[in-house]
Protein backbone atom coordinates (compact mmCIF):
# COMPACT_ATOMS: atom_id res chain seq x y z
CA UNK A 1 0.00 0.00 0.00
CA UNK A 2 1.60 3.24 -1.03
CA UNK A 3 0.54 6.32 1.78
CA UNK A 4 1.67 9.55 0.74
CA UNK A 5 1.52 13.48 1.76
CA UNK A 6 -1.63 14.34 2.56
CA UNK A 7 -1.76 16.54 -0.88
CA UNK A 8 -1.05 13.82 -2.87
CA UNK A 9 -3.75 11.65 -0.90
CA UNK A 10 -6.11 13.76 -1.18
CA UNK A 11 -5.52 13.69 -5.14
CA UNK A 12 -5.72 10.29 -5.48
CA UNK A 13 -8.57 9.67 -3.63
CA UNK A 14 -10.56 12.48 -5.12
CA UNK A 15 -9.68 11.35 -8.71
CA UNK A 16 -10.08 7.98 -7.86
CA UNK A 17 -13.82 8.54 -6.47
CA UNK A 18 -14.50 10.78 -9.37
CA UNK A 19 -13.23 7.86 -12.12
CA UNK A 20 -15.52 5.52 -10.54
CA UNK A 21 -18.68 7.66 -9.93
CA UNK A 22 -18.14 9.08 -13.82
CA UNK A 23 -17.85 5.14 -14.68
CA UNK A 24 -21.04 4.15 -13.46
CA UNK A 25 -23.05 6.87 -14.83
CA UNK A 26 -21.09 6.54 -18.00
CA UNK A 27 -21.85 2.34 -18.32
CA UNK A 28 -25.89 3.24 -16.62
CA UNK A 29 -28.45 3.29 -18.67
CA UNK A 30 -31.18 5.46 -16.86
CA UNK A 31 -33.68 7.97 -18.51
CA UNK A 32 -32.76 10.82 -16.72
CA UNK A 33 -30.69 13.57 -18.34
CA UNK A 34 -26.70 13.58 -15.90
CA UNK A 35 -27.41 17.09 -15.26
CA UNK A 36 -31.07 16.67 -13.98
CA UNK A 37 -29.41 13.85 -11.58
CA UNK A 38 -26.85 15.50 -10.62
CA UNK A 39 -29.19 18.01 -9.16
CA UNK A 40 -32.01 15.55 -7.78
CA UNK A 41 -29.15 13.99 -5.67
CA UNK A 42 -27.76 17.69 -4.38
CA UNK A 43 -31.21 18.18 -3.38
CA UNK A 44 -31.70 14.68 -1.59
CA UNK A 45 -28.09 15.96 0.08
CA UNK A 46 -29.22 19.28 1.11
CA UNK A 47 -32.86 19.02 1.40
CA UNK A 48 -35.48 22.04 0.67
CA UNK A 49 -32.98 24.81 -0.89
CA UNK A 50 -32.78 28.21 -2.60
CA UNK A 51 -31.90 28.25 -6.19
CA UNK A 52 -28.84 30.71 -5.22
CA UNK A 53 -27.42 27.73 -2.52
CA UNK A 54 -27.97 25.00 -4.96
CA UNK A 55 -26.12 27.39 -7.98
CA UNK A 56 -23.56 27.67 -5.61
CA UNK A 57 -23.17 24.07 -4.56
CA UNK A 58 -22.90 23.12 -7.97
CA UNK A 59 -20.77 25.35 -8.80
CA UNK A 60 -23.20 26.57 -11.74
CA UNK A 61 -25.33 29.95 -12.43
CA UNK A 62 -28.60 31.07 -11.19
CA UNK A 63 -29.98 30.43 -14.55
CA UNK A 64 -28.44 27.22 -15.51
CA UNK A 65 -29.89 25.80 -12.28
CA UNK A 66 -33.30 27.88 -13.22
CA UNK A 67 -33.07 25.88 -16.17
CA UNK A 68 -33.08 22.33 -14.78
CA UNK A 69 -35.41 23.39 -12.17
CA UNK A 70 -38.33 24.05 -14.73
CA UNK A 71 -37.35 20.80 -16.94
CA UNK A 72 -37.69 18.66 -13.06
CA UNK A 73 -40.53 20.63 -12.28
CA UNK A 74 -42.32 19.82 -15.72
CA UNK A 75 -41.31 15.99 -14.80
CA UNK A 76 -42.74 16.28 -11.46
CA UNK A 77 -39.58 15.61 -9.74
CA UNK A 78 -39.24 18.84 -7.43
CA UNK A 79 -41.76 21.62 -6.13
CA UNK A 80 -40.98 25.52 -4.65
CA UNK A 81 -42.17 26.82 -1.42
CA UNK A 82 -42.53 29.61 0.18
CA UNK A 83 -39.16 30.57 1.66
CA UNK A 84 -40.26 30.53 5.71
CA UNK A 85 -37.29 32.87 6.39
CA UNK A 86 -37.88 35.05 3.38
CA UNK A 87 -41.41 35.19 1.25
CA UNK A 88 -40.15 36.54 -1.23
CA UNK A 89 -37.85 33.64 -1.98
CA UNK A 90 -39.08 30.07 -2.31
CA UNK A 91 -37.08 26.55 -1.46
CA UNK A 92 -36.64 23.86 -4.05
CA UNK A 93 -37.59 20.08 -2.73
CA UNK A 94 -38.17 16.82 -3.89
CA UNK A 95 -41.28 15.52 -4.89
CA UNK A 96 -41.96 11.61 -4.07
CA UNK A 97 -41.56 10.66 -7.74
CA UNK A 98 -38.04 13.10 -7.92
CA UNK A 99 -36.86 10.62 -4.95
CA UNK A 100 -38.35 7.85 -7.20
CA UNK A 101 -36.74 8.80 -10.37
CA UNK A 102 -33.41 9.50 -8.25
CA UNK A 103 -33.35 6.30 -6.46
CA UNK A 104 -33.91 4.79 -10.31
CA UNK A 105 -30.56 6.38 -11.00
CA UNK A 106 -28.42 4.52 -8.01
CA UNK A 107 -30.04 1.50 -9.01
CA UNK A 108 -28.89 1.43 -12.53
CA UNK A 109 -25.00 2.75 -11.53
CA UNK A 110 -24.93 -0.14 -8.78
CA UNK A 111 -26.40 -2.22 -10.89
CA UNK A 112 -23.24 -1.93 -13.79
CA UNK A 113 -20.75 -2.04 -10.29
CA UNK A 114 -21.97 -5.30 -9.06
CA UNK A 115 -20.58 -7.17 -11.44
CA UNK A 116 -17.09 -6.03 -10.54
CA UNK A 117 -17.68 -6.07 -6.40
CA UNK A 118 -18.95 -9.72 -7.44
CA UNK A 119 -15.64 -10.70 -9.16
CA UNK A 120 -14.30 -9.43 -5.76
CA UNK A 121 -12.73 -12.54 -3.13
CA UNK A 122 -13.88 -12.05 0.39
CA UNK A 123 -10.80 -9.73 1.44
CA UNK A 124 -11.30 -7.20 -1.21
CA UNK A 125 -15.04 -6.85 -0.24
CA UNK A 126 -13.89 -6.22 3.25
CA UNK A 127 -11.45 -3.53 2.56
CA UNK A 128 -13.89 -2.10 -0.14
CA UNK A 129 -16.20 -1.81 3.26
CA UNK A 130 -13.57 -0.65 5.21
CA UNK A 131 -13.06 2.28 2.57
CA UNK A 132 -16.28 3.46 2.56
CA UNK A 133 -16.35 3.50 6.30
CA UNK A 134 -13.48 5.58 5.87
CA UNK A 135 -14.63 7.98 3.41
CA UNK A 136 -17.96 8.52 5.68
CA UNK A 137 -15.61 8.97 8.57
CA UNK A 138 -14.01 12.21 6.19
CA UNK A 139 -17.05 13.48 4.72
CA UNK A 140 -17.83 13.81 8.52
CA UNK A 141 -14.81 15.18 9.52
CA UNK A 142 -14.66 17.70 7.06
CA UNK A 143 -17.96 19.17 7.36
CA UNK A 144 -16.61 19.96 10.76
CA UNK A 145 -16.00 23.68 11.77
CA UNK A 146 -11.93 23.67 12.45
CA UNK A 147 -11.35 23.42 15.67
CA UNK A 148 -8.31 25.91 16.23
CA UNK A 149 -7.33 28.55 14.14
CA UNK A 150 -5.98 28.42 11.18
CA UNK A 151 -2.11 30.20 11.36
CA UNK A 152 -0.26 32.08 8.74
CA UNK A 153 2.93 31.97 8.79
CA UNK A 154 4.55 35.15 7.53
């Protein structure tokens, strides 16, 4: 096993998660458009949301993610409320057939992966558990605040 800086761990692990996410939905065969997905499963991450945080989640405009919006609300996959905070601003959500369509989605990209975690001997699908322990265990640590300062050295 080759452990390295974090830098260079990070990189690899990032590219490496990417290639095989990008795999799947390449090899899936699913009806919905990758964009329209890719934005059903930042909602089903972030839950009810403003257009502006979902834009800037995806790292998109305002009126690219207008754009999907109205093609998933014509399919019935998401619905606007009234912003509680703000009424003059409305939150995006999933509908029950957005989750539907969504969870259609992971079931065709696992579906193309099991074939390969099949081909897999008992200790690989151990350590492939064992990674995505770790990668929760991240994803959890990194949505943590830091907890001491972060120092410049000058």
């Amino acid at each position: 096993m080759r452990v390295t800086e974090p830098t260079s761990l990070g990189n690899d692990l990032l590219r490496s998660a990417a290639r095989l996410s990008r795999w799947a939905s390449r090899h899936a065969s699913f009806d919905v458009p990758f964009a329209q997905a890719r934005l059903l499963a930042l909602l089903d991450e972030l839950g009810p949301s403003r257009v502006s945080t979902l834009a800037a989640a995806d790292h998109s405009s305002q009126p690219s993610i207008t754009t999907q919006l109205h093609r998933l609300e014509a399919a019935g996959w998401v619905e606007r409320a009234v912003d509680p905070d703000d009424a003059r601003a409305s939150l995006v959500s999933l509908t029950p057939a957005g989750k539907d369509a969504l969870e259609d989605v992971r079931r065709a990209r696992v579906a193309v992966l099991a074939p390969a975690l099949d081909g897999l001997d008992g200790p690989a699908l151990v350590r492939v558990r064992m990674a995505i322990d770790v990668l929760d265990e991240l994803l959890a640590a990194a949505a943590e605040p830091p907890s001491h300062p972060t120092r410049k050295d000058g």
